[in-house]
Protein backbone atom coordinates (compact mmCIF):
# COMPACT_ATOMS: atom_id res chain seq x y z
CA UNK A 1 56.12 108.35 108.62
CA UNK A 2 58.70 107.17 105.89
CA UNK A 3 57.58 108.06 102.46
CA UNK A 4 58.59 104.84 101.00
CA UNK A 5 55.80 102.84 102.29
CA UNK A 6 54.04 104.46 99.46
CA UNK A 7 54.53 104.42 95.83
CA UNK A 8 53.75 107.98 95.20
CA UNK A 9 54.46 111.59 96.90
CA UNK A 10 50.53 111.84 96.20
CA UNK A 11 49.74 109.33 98.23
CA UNK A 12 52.31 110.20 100.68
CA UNK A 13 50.25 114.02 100.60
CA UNK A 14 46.60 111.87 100.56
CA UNK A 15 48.02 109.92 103.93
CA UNK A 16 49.34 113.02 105.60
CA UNK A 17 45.83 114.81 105.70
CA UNK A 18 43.97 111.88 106.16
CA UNK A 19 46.23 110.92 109.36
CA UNK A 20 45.61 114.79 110.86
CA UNK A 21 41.70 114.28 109.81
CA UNK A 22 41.56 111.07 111.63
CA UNK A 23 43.56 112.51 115.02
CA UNK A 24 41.51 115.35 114.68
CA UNK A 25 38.57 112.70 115.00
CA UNK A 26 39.95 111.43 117.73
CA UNK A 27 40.29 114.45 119.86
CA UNK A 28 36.74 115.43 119.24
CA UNK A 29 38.19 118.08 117.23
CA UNK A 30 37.06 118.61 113.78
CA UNK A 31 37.22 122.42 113.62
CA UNK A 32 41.18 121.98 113.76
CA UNK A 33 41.13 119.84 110.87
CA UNK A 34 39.06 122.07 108.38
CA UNK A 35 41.32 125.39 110.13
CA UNK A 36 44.75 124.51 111.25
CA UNK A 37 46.21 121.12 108.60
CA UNK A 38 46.48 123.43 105.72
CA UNK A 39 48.90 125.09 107.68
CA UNK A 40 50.42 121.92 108.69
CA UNK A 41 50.69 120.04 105.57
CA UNK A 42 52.05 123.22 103.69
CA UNK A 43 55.21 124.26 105.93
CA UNK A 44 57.27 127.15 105.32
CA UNK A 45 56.51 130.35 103.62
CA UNK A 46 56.54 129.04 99.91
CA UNK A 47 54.77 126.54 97.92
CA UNK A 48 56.33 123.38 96.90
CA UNK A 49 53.83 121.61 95.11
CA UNK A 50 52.09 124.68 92.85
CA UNK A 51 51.98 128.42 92.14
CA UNK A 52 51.88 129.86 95.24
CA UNK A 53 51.12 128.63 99.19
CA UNK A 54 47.60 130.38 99.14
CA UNK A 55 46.49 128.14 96.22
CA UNK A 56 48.18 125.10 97.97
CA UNK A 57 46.52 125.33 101.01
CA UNK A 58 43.13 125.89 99.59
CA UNK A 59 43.86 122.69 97.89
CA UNK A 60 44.76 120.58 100.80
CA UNK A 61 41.40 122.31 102.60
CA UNK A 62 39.66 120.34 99.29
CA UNK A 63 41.43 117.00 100.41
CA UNK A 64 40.58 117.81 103.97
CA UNK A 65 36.73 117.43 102.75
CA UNK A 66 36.97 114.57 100.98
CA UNK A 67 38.96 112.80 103.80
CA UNK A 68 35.59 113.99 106.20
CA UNK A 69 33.22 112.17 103.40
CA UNK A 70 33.18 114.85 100.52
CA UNK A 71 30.09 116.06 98.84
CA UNK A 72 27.07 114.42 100.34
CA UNK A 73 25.49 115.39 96.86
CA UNK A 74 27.74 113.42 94.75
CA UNK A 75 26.47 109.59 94.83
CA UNK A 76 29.96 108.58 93.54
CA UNK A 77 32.89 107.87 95.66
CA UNK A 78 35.32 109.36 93.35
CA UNK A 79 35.49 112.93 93.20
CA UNK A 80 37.53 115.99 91.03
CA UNK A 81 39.25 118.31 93.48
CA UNK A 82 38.80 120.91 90.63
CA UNK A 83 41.07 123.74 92.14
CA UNK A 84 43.71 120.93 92.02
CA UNK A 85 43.10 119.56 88.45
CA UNK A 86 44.94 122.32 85.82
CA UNK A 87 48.06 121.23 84.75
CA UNK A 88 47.66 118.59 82.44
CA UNK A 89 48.01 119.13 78.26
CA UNK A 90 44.28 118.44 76.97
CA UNK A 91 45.67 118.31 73.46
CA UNK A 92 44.81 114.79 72.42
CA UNK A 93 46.48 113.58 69.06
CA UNK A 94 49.54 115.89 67.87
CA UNK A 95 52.38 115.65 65.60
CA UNK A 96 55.59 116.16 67.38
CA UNK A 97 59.10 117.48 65.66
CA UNK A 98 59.87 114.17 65.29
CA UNK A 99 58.06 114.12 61.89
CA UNK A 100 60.04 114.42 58.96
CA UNK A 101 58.34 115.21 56.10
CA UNK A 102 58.12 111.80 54.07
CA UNK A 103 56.49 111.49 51.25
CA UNK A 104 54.99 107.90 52.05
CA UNK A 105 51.92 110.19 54.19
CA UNK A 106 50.70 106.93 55.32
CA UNK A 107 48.74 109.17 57.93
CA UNK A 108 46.88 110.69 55.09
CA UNK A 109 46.19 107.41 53.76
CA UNK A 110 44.87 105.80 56.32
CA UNK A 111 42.50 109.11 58.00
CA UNK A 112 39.22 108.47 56.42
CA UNK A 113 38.05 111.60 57.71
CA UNK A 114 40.23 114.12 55.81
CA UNK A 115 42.34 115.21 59.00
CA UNK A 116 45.64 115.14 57.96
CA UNK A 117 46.90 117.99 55.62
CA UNK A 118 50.65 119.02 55.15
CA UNK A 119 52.57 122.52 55.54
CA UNK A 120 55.44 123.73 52.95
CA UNK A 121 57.63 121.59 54.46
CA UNK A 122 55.57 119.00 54.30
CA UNK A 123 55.31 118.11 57.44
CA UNK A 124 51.46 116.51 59.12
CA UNK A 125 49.34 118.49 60.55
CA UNK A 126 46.00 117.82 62.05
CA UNK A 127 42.62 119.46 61.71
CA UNK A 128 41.43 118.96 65.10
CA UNK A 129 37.69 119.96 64.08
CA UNK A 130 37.64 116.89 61.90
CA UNK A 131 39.97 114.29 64.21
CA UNK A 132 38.05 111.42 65.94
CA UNK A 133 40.97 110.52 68.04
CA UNK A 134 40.55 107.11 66.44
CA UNK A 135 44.92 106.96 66.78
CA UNK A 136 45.26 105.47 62.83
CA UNK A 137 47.93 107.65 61.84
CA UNK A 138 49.87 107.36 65.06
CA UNK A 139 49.50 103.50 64.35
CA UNK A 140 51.16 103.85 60.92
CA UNK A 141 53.89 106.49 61.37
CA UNK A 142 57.23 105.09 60.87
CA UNK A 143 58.61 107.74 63.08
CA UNK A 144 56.44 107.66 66.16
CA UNK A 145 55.88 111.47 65.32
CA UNK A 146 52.68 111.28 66.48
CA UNK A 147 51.37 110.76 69.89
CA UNK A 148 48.57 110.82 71.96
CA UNK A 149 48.07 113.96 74.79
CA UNK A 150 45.57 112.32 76.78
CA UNK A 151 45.42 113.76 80.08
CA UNK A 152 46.63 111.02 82.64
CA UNK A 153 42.68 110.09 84.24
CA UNK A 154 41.94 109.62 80.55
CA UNK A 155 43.96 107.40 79.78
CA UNK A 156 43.52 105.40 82.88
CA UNK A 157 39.89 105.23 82.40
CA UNK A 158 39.30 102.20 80.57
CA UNK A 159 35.24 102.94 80.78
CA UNK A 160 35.36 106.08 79.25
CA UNK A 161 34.23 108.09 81.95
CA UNK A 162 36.30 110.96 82.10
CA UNK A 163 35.97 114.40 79.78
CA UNK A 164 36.85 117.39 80.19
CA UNK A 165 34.21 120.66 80.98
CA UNK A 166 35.16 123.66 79.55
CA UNK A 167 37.78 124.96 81.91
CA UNK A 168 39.59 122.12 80.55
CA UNK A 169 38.70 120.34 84.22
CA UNK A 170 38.48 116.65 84.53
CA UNK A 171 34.48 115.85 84.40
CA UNK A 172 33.53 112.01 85.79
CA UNK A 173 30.25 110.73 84.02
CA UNK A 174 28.96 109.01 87.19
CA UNK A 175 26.79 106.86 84.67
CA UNK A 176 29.64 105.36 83.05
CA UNK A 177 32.09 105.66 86.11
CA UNK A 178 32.46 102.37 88.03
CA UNK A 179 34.62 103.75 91.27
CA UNK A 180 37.94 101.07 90.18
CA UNK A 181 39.95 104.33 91.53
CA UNK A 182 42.42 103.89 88.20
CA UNK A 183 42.00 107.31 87.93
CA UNK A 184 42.83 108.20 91.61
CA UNK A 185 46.01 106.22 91.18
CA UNK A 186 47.00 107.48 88.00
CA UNK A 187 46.23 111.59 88.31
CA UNK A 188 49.90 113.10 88.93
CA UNK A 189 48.71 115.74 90.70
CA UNK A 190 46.16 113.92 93.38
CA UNK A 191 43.27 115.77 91.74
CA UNK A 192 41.06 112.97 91.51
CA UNK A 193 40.32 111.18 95.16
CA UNK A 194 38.17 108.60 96.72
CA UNK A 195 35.80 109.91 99.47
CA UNK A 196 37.16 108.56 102.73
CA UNK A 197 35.09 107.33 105.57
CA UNK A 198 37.47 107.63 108.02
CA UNK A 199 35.61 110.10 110.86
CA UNK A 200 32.98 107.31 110.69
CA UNK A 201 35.42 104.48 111.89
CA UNK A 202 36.92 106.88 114.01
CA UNK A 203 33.53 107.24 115.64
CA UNK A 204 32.82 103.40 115.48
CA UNK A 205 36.15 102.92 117.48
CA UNK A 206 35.23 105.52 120.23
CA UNK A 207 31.99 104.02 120.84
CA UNK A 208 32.90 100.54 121.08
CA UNK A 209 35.64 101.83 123.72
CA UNK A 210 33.16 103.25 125.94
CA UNK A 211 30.53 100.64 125.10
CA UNK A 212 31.38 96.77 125.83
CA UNK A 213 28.38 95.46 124.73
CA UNK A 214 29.70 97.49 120.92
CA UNK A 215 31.47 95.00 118.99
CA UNK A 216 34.04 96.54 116.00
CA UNK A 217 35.06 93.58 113.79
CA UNK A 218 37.61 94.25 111.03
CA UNK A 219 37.22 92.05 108.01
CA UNK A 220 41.09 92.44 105.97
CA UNK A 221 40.92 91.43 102.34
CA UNK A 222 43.50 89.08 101.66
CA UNK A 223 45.68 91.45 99.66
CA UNK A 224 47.01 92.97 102.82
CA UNK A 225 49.55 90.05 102.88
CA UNK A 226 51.17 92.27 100.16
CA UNK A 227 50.92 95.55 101.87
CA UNK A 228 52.47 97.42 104.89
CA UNK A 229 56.18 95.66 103.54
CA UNK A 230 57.93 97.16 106.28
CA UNK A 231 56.72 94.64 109.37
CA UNK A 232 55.26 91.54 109.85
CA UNK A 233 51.51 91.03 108.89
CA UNK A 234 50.81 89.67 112.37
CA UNK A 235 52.37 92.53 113.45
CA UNK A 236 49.40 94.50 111.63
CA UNK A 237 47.01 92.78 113.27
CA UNK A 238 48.11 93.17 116.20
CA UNK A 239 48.18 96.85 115.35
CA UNK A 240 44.08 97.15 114.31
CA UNK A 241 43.52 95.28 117.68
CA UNK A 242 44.60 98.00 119.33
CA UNK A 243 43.27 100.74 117.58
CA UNK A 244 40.10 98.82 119.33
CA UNK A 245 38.69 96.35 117.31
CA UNK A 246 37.10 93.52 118.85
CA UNK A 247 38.36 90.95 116.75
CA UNK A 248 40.13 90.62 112.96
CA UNK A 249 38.49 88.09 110.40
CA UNK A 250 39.92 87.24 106.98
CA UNK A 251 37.80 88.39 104.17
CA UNK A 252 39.35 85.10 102.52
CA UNK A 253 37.21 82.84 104.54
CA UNK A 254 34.11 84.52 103.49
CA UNK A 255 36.18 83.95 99.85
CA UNK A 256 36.18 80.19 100.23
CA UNK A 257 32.43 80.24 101.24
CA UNK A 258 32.02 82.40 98.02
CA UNK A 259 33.82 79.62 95.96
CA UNK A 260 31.67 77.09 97.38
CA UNK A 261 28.58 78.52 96.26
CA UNK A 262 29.73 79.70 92.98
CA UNK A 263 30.68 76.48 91.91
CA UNK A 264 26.89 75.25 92.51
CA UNK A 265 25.48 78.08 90.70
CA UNK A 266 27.75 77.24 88.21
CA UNK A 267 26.79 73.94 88.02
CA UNK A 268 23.15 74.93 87.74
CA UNK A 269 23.29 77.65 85.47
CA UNK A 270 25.75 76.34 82.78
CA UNK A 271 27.62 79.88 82.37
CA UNK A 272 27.85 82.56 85.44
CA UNK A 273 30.49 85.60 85.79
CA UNK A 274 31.59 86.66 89.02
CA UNK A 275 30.18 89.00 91.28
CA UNK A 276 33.04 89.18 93.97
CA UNK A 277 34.87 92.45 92.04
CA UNK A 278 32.38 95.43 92.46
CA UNK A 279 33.33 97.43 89.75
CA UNK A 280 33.14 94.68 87.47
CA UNK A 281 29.54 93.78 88.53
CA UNK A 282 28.84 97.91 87.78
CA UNK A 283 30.73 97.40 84.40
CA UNK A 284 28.25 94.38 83.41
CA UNK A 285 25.59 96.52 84.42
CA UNK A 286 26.13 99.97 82.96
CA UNK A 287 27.57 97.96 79.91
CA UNK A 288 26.37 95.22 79.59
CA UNK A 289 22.75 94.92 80.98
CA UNK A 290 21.66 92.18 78.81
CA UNK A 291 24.25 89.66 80.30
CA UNK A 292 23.27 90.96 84.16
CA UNK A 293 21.35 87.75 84.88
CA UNK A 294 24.18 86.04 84.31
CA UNK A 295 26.17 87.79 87.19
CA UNK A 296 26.29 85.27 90.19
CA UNK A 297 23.54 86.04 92.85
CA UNK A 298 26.41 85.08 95.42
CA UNK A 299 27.50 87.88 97.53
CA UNK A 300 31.13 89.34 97.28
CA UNK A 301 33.70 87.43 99.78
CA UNK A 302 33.45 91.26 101.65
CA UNK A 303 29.36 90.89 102.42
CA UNK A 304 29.57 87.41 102.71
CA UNK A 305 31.66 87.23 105.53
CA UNK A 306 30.47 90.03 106.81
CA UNK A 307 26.42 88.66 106.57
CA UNK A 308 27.80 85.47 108.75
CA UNK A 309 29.70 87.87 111.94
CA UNK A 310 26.37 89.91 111.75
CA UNK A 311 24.03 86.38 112.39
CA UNK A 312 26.31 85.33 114.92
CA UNK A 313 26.69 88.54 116.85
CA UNK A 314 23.69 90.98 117.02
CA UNK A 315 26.11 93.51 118.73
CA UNK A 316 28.77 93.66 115.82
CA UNK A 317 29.53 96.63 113.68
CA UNK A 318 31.96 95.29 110.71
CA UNK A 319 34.37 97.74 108.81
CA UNK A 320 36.08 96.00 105.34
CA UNK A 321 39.95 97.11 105.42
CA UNK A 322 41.10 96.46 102.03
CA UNK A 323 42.72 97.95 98.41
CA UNK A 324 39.25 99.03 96.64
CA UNK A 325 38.03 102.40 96.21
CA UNK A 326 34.50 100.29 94.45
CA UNK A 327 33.91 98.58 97.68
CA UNK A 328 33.12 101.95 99.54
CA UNK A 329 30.19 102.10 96.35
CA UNK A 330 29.56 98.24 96.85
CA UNK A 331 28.51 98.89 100.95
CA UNK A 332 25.63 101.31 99.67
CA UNK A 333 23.82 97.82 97.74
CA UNK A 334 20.63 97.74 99.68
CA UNK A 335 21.91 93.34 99.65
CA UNK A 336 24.81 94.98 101.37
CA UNK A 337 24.68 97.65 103.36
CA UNK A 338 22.98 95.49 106.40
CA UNK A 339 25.92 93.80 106.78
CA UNK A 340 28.81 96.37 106.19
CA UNK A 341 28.80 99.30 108.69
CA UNK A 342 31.98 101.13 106.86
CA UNK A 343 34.92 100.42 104.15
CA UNK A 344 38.70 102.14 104.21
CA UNK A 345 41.32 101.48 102.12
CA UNK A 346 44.50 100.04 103.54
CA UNK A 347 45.85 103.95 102.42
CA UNK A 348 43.45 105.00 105.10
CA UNK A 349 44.29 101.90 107.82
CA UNK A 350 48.05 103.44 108.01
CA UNK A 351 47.22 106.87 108.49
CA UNK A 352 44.79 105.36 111.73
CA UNK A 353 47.25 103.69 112.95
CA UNK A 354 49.79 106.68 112.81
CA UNK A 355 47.19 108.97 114.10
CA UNK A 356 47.34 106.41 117.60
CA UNK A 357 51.02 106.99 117.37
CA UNK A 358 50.84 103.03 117.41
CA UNK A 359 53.81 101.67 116.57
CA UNK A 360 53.36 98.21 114.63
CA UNK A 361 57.12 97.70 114.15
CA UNK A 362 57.42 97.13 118.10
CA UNK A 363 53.99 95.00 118.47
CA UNK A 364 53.90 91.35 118.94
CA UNK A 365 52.62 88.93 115.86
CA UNK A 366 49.02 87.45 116.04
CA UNK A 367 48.29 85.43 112.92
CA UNK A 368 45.29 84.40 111.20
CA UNK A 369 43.41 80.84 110.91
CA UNK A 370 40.73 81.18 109.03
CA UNK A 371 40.97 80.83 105.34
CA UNK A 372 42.26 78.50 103.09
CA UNK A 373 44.53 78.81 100.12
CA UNK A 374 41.96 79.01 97.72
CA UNK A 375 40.37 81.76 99.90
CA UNK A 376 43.76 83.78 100.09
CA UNK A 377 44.58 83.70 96.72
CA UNK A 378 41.24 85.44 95.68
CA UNK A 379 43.39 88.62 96.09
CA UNK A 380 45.29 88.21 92.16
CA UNK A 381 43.83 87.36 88.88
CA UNK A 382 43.02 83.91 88.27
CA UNK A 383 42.74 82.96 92.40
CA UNK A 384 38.75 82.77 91.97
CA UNK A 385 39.67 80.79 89.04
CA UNK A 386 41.30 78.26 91.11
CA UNK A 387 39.14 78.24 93.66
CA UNK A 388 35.85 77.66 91.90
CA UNK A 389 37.59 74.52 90.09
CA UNK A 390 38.88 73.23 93.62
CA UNK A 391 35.31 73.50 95.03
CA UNK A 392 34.00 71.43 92.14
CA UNK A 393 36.90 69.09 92.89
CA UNK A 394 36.39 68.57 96.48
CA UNK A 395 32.39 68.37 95.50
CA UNK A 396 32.79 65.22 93.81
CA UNK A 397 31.94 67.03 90.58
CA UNK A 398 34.81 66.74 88.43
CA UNK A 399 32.54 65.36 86.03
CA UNK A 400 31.39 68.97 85.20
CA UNK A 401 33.47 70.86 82.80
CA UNK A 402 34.47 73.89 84.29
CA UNK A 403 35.79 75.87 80.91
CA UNK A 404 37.06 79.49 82.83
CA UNK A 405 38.36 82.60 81.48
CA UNK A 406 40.32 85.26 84.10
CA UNK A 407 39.83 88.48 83.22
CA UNK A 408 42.85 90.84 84.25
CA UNK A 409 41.82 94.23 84.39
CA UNK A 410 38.94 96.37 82.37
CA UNK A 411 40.07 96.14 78.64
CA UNK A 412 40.28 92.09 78.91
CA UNK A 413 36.57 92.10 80.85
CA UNK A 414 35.18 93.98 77.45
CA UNK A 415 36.88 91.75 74.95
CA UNK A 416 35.20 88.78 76.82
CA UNK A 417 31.75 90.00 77.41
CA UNK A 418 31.53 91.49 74.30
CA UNK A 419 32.23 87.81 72.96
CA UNK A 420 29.01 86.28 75.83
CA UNK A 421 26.97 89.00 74.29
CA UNK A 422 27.15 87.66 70.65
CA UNK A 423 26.81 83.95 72.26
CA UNK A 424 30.65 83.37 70.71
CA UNK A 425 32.77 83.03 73.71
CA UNK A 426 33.86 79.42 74.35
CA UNK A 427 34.11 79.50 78.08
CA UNK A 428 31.33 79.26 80.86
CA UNK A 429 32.72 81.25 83.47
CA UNK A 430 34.31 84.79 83.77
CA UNK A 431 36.42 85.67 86.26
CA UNK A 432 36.26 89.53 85.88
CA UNK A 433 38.58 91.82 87.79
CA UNK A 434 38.82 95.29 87.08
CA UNK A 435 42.11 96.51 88.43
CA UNK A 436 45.03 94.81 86.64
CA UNK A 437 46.82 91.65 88.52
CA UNK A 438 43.25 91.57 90.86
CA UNK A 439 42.86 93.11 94.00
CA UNK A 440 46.72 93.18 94.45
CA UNK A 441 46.11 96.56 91.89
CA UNK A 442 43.24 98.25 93.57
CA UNK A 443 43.67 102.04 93.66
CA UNK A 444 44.34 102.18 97.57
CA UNK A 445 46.81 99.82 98.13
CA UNK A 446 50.34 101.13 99.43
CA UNK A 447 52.10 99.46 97.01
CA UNK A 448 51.37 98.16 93.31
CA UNK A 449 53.62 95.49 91.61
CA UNK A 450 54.29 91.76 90.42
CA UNK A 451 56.38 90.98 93.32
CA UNK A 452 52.74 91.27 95.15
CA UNK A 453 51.33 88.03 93.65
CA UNK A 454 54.17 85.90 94.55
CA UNK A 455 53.84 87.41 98.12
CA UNK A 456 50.05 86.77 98.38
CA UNK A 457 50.11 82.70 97.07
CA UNK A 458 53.36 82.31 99.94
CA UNK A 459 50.51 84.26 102.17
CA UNK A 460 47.81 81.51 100.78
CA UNK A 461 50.60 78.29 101.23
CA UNK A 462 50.68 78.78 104.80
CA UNK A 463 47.30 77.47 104.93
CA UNK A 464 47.51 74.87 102.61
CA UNK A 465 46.35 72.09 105.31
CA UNK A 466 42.97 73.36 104.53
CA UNK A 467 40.77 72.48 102.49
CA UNK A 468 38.08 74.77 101.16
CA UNK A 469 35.14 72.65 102.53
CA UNK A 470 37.41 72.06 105.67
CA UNK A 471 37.71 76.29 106.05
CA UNK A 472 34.31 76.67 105.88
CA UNK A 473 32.65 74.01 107.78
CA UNK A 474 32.82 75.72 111.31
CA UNK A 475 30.79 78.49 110.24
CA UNK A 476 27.80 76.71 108.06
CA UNK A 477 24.67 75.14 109.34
């Protein structure tokens, strides 16, 4: 497996154990996976990743547990490997060299709390029993001297959820924490990590092989048109069909349905936000409880889709394939979970395929048909946007004044529901998505970057003979 189909020797190290869990699965043989990858994953007699091999493989025994579903205790999906997370200044605001020792002390000035005193030289120093980390004097210091140590997950965590116990360990608040997997992405040293349900799909896959009346249907979230770079996306596809799924169904399709009934709700309501991002909905809700009526009643594209292959086939089991660590907290909704059997990350969709030994380079191309454009370009910010506004177009309801806001990534959700809870913000829709860029950002995609909207709206123009109401009409009553 070639390193570069990831953006990060982490989750190079988070694929490698998770492909050797998932073989492991496969061979009926979980007793290797917790004894003999530690081994496997750390070759040679000396560490390469941290003080010494013992340490490193007791690590990588951590990441084998999460990869077989982590601790059944923990209700969140995101967990600290704590044995892993030590390396990381805790320090918080400090003044660096680069101080010189003005006399303008515009970071006395502006401290309202008395934390900023000066040596002989008089250079800034700061009284960290009094500092709020409020980041005033950093703002105002001509010389950049002073800069905030935030530990990586902090920083990352746009919610607030993540402290620090007193081994200096990263600590998740699981009542603020809303699974977006920034952290997961962001932590250097892999010590934060997303539960992985991989032995369950494993399982799924083995039973529907010796079961034909067992149906395994893979719903792919559009954003895989911007993933696995390296082949064709037929040719990936092709590739889950023969890991043995019955059949491979566009989560966009269930997107254009979603579209369809959002702009009615809309239309009813007079002001709705979006319930197709998780995390978001679990932001509003933590957050912002007063404004949770407003959340559309509409299921996410994921469950909706899902919820229609379920009616239609009493023998189906569906698995969501897609970039979202919040989904795999989203299939647990008692309004979900009858209709979404498991979730994996597309992180966790190459190391299944690897563990086959399938290679997708030399497979034949089978493309999708079921979505529209609207549906496929759900996967960026401002694609729900679109949509919502074409389904009032094709509607006949152009009449209504659609007045939308898209909401790219945590910080820019806030700013705008903190305006709908004072009854100031001039639009009557939010489009909230909690990873920055959409779905295209979600913590377990391969690859992160702007070159991945272009590629998913040329994914969406390739259907653009369809119509939203066209897309959908085939599968409604």
């Amino acid at each position: 497996m070639n390193m570069r189909k990831f953006d990060t020797k982490v989750q190079h190290l988070k694929y490698r154990v998770l492909r050797e869990v998932a073989k492991s699965a496969f061979q009926d043989d979980l007793h290797h996976a917790v004894y003999s990858i530690p081994q496997t994953i750390v070759e040679g007699p000396k560490a390469t990743m941290r003080c010494c091999i013992y340490k490193e493989r007791a690590i990588v025994g951590e990441r084998i547990n999460l990869a077989m579903g982590g601790d059944a205790e923990n209700s969140n999906v995101i967990e600290v490997l704590d044995i892993a997370c030590d390396e990381c200044p805790v320090g918080g605001f400090e003044v660096s060299d680069a101080c010189r020792g003005c006399i303008a002390h515009r970071c006395e000035d502006v401290c309202k709390l008395g934390a900023i005193s000066f040596d002989k030289y008089q250079k800034a120093i700061i009284d960290k029993d009094k500092c709020v980390e409020c980041g005033k004097c950093a703002s105002v210091c001509p010389f950049s001297a002073i800069a905030n140590n935030k530990r990586p997950c902090q920083n990352s965590c746009k919610v607030k959820a993540i402290s620090m116990d007193e081994e200096k360990k990263a600590l998740i608040d699981n009542n603020k924490c809303i699974s977006c997997g920034a952290c997961v992405y962001q932590c250097p040293f892999g010590a934060i990590m997303d539960k992985s349900y991989i032995v369950n799909v494993v399982n799924m896959i083995k039973a529907s092989e010796n079961n034909t009346k067992y149906k395994l249907y893979a719903v792919i979230a559009p954003s895989i048109a911007s993933q696995f770079s390296y082949v064709k996306l037929g040719q990936v596809i092709r590739g889950i069909k023969e890991l043995g799924f019955h059949s491979v169904v566009e989560a966009a399709l269930g997107a254009d349905m979603v579209a369809s009934a959002e702009a009615d709700e809309l239309m009813e309501k007079g002001f709705l936000t979006s319930s197709c991002c998780p995390a978001f909905v679990d932001y509003i809700q933590k957050q912002f409880p007063a404004l949770t009526k407003h959340i559309s009643h509409n299921l996410s594209p994921m469950a909706t889709i899902a919820k229609y292959i379920k009616k239609t086939d009493a023998s189906a089991k569906v698995v969501f394939i897609g970039p979202c660590t919040a989904k795999k907290m989203e299939m647990d909704r008692p309004e979900v979970a009858p209709f979404v059997d498991s979730v994996i990350t597309f992180e966790e969709l190459q190391a299944l395929i690897d563990s086959r030994d399938i290679d997708i380079e030399s497979l034949p191309s089978e493309n999708l048909d079921n979505a529209s454009y609207y549906g496929r370009i759900f996967a960026r910010s401002g694609g729900l946007t679109e949509a919502v506004k074409q389904a009032l177009k094709e509607k006949g309801k152009s009449e209504f004044e659609l007045k939308p806001i898209a909401c790219d990534g945590i910080e820019a959700c806030r700013t705008a529901l903190l305006k709908a809870s004072k009854n100031v913000l001039p639009y009557n829709f939010i489009e909230g998505m909690a990873c920055v860029g959409g779905c295209i950002g979600g913590a377990g995609c391969l690859t992160h970057g702007e070159k991945n909207k272009n590629i998913v709206d040329t994914y969406g123009q390739e259907a653009l003979e369809k119509t939203i109401l066209s897309a959908i009409a085939p599968y409604t009553d």
